[in-house]
Structure formats: C-alpha cells, structure tokens
PDB file of N, CA and C in Angstrom:
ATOM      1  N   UNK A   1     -24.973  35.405  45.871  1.00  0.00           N
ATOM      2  CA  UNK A   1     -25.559  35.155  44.574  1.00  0.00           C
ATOM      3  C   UNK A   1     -24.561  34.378  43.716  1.00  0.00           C
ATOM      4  N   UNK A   2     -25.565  33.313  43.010  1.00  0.00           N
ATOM      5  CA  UNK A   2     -24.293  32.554  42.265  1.00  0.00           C
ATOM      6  C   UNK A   2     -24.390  32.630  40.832  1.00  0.00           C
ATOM      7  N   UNK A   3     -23.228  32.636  40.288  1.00  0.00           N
ATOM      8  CA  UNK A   3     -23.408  32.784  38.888  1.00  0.00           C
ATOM      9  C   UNK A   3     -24.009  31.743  37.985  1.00  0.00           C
ATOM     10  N   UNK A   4     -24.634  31.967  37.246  1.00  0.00           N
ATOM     11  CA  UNK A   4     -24.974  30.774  36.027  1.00  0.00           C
ATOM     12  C   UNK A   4     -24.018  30.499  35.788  1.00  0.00           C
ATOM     13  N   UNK A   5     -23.325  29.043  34.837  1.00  0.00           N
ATOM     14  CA  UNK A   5     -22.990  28.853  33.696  1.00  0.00           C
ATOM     15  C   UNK A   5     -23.056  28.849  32.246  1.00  0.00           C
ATOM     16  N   UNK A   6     -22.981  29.399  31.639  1.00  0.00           N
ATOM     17  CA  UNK A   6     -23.540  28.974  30.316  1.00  0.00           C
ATOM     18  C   UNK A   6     -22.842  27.969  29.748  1.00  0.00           C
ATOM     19  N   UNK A   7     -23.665  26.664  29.086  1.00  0.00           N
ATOM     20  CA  UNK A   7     -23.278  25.576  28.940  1.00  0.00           C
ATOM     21  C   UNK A   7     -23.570  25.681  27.774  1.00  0.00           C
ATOM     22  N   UNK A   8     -24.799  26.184  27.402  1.00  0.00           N
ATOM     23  CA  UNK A   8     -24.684  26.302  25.572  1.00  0.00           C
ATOM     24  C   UNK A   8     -23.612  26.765  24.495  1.00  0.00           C
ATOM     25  N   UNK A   9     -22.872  26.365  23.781  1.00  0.00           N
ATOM     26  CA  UNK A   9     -21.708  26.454  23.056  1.00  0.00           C
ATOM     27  C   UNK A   9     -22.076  26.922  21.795  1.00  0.00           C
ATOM     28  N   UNK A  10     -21.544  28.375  21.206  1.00  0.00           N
ATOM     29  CA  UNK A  10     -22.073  28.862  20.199  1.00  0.00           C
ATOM     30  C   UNK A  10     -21.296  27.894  19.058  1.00  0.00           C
ATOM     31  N   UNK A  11     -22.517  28.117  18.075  1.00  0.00           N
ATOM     32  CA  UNK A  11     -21.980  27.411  16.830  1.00  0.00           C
ATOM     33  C   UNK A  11     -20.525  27.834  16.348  1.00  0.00           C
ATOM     34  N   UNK A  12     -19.986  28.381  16.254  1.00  0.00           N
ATOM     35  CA  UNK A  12     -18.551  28.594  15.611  1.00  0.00           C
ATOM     36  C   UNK A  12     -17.568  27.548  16.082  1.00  0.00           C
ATOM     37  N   UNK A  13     -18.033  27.513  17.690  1.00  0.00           N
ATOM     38  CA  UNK A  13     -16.953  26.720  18.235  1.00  0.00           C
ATOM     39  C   UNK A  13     -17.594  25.396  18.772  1.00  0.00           C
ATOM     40  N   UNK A  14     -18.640  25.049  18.163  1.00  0.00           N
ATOM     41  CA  UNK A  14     -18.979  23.587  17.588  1.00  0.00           C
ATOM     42  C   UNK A  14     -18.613  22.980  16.345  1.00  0.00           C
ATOM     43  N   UNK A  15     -18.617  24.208  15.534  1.00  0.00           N
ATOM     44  CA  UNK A  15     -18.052  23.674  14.116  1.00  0.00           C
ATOM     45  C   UNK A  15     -16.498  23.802  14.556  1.00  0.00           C
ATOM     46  N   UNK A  16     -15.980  24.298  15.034  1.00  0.00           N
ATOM     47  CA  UNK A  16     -14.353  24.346  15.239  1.00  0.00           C
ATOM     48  C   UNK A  16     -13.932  23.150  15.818  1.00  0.00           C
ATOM     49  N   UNK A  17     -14.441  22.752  16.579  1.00  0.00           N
ATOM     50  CA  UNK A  17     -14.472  21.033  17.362  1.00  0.00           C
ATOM     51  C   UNK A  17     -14.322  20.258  16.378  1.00  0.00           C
ATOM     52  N   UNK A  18     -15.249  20.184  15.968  1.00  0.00           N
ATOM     53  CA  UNK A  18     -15.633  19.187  14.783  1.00  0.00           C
ATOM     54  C   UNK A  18     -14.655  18.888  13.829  1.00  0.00           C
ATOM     55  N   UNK A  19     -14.252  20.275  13.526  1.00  0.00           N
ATOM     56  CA  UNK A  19     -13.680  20.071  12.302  1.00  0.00           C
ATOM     57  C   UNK A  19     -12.131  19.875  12.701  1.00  0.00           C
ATOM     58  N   UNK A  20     -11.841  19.871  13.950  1.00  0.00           N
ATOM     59  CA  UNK A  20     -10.341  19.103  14.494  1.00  0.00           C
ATOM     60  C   UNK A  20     -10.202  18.056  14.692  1.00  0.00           C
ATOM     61  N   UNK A  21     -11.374  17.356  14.922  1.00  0.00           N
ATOM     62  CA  UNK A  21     -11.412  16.134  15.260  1.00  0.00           C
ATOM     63  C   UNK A  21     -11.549  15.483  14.050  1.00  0.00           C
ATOM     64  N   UNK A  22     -12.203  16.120  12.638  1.00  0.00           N
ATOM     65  CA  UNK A  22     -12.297  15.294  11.564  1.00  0.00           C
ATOM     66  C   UNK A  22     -10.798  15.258  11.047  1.00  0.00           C
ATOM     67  N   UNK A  23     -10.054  16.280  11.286  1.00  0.00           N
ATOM     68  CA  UNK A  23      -8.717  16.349  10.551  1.00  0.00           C
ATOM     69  C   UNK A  23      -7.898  15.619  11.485  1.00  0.00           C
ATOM     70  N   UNK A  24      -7.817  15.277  12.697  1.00  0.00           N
ATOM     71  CA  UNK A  24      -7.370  14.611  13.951  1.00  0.00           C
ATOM     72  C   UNK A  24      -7.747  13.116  13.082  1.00  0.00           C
ATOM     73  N   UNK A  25      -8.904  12.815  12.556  1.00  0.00           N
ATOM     74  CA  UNK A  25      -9.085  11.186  12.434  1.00  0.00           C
ATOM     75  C   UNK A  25      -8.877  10.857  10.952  1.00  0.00           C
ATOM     76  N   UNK A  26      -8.475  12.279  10.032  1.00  0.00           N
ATOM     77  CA  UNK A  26      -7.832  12.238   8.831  1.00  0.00           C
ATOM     78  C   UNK A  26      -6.511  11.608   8.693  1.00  0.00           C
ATOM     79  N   UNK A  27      -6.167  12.469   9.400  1.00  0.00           N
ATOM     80  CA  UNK A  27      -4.435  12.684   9.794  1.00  0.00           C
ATOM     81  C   UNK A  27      -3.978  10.858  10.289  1.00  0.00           C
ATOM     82  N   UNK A  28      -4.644  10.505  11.167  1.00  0.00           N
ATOM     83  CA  UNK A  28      -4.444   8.978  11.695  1.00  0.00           C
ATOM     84  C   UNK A  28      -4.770   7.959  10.689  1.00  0.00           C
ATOM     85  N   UNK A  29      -5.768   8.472  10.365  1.00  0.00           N
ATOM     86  CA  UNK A  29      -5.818   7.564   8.823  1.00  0.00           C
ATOM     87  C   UNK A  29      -4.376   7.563   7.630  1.00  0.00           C
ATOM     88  N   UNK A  30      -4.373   8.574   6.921  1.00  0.00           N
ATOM     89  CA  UNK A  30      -2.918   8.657   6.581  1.00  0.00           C
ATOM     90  C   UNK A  30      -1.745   8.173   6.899  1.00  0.00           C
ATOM     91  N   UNK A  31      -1.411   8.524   8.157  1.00  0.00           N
ATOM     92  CA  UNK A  31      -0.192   7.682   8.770  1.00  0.00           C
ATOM     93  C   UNK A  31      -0.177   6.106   8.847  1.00  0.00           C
ATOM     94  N   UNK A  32      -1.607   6.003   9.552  1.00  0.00           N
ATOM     95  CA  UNK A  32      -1.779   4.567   9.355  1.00  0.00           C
ATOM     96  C   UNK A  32      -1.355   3.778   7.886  1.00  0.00           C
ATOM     97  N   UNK A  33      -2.195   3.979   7.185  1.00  0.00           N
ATOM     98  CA  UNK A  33      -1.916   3.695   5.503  1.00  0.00           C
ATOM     99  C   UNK A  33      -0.523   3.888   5.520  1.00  0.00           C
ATOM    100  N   UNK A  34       0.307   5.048   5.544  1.00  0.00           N
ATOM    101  CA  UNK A  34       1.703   5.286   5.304  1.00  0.00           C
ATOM    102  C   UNK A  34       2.201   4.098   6.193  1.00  0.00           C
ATOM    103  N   UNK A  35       2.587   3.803   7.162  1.00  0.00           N
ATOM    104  CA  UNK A  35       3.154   3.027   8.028  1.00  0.00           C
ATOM    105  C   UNK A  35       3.028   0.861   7.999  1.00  0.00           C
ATOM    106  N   UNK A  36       1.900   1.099   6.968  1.00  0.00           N
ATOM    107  CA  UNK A  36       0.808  -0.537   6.831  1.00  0.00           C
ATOM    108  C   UNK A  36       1.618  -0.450   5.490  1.00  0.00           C
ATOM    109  N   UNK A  37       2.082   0.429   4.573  1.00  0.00           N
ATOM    110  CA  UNK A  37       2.394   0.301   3.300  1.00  0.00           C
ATOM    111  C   UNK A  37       3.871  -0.455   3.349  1.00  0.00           C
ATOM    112  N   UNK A  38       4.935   0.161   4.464  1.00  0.00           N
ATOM    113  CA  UNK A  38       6.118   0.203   4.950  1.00  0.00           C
ATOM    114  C   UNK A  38       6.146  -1.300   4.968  1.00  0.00           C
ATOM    115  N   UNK A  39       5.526  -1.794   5.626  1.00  0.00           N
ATOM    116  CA  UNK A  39       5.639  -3.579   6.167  1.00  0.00           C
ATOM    117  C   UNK A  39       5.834  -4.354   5.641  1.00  0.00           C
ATOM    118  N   UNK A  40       6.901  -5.070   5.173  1.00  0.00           N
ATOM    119  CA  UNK A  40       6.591  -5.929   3.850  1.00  0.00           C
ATOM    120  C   UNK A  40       6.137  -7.619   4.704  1.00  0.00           C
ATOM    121  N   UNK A  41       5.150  -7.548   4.067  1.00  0.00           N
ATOM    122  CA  UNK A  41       4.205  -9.179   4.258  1.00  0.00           C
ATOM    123  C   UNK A  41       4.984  -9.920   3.628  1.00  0.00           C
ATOM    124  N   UNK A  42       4.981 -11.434   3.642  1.00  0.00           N
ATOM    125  CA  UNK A  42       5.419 -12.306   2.633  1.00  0.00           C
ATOM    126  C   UNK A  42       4.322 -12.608   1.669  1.00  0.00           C
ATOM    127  N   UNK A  43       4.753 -13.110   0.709  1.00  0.00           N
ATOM    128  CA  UNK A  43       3.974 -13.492  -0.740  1.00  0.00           C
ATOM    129  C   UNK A  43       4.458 -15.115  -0.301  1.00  0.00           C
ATOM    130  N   UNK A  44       3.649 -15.272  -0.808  1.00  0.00           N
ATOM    131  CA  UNK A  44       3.357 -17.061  -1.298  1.00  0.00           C
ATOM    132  C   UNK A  44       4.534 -17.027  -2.446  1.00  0.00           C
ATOM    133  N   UNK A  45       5.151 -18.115  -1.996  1.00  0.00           N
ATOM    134  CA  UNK A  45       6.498 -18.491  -2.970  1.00  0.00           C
ATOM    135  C   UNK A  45       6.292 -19.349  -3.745  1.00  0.00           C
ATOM    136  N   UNK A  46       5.184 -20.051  -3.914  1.00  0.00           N
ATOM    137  CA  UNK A  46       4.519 -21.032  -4.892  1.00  0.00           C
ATOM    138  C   UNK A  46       3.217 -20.789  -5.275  1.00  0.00           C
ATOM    139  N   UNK A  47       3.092 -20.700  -7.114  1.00  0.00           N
ATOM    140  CA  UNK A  47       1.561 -20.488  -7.719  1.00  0.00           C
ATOM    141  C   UNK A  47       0.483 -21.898  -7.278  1.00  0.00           C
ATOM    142  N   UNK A  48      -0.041 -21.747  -6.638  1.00  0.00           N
ATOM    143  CA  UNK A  48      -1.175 -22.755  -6.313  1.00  0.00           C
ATOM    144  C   UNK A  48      -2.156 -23.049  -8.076  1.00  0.00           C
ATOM    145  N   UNK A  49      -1.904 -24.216  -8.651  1.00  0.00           N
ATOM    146  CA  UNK A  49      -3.130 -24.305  -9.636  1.00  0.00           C
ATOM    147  C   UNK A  49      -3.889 -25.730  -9.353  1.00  0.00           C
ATOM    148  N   UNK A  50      -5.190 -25.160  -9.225  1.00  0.00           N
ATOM    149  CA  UNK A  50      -5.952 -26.243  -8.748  1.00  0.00           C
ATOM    150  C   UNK A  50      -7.147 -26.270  -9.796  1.00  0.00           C
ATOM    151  N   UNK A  51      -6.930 -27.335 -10.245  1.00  0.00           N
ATOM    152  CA  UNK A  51      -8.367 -27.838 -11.476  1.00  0.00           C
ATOM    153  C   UNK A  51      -9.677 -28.074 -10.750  1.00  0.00           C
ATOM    154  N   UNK A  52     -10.667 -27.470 -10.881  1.00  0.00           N
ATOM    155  CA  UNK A  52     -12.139 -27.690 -10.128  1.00  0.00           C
ATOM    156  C   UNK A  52     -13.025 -28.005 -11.239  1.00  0.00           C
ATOM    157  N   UNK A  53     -12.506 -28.538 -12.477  1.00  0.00           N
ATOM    158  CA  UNK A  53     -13.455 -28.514 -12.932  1.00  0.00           C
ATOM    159  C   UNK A  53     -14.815 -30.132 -12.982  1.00  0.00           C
ATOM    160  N   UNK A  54     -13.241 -31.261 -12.425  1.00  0.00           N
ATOM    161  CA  UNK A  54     -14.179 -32.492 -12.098  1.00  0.00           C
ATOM    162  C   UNK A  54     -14.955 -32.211 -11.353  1.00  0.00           C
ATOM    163  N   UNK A  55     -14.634 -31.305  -9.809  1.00  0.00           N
ATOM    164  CA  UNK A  55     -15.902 -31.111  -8.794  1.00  0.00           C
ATOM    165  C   UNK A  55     -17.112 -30.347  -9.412  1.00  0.00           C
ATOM    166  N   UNK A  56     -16.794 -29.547 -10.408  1.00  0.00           N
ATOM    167  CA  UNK A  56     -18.236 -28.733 -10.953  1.00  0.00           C
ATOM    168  C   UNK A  56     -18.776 -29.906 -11.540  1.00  0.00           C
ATOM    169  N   UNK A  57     -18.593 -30.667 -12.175  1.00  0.00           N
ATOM    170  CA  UNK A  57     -19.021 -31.788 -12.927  1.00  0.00           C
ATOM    171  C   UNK A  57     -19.998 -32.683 -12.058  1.00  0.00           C
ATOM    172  N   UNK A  58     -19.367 -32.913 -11.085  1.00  0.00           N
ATOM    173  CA  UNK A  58     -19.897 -33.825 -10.073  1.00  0.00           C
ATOM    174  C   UNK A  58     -21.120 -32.678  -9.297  1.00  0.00           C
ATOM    175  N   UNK A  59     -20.904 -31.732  -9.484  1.00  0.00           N
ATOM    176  CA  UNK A  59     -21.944 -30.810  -8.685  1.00  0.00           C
ATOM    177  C   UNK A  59     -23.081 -30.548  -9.339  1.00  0.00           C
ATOM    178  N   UNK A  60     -22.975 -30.951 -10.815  1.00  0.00           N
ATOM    179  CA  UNK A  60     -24.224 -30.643 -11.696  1.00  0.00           C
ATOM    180  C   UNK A  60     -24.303 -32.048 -12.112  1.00  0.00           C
TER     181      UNK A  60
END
C-alpha cells in the first residue's frame, strides 16, 4: 500500500512563502538603490543653451 502525498499546502505556509519572497525582492531593491547611489556618473561639464525659438517660428 502506498502512501498519498498531500500536495495541498495549508494557508499559513503560503502566506509564509510569500511574504519571504516579498521581503527577499524588498531587500534587493534597497541594496540595489544603495549601491546605484555609490557610482558617481559624470555630469556634463558644459551648460548646453540652445535658442529654438527661430525653429518655433518657422513651425507656425
């Protein structure tokens, strides 16, 4: 005689899943942000000013 399995998973430990995995993809979020903040990008070393206002002119 063979045993069943029970494959149905009581709710407690569906919500317990869940809620590790939301703090699991919390947690990665955070670090991420923390670690993307760390990086320093370069800035543009020159203000770009560009007059558009002849092309609006010409566009109307």
């Amino acid at each position: 005689m063979q045993l069943k399995y029970n494959r149905k998973q009581n709710l407690g430990g569906l919500i317990t899943r869940t809620l590790i995995k939301l703090v699991l993809v919390i947690f990665i979020v955070i670090v991420a942000i923390f670690l993307i903040e760390k990086i320093n990008f370069p800035s543009p070393e020159k203000n770009y000013k560009i007059d558009v206002t002849d092309e609006i002119k010409k566009l109307k």
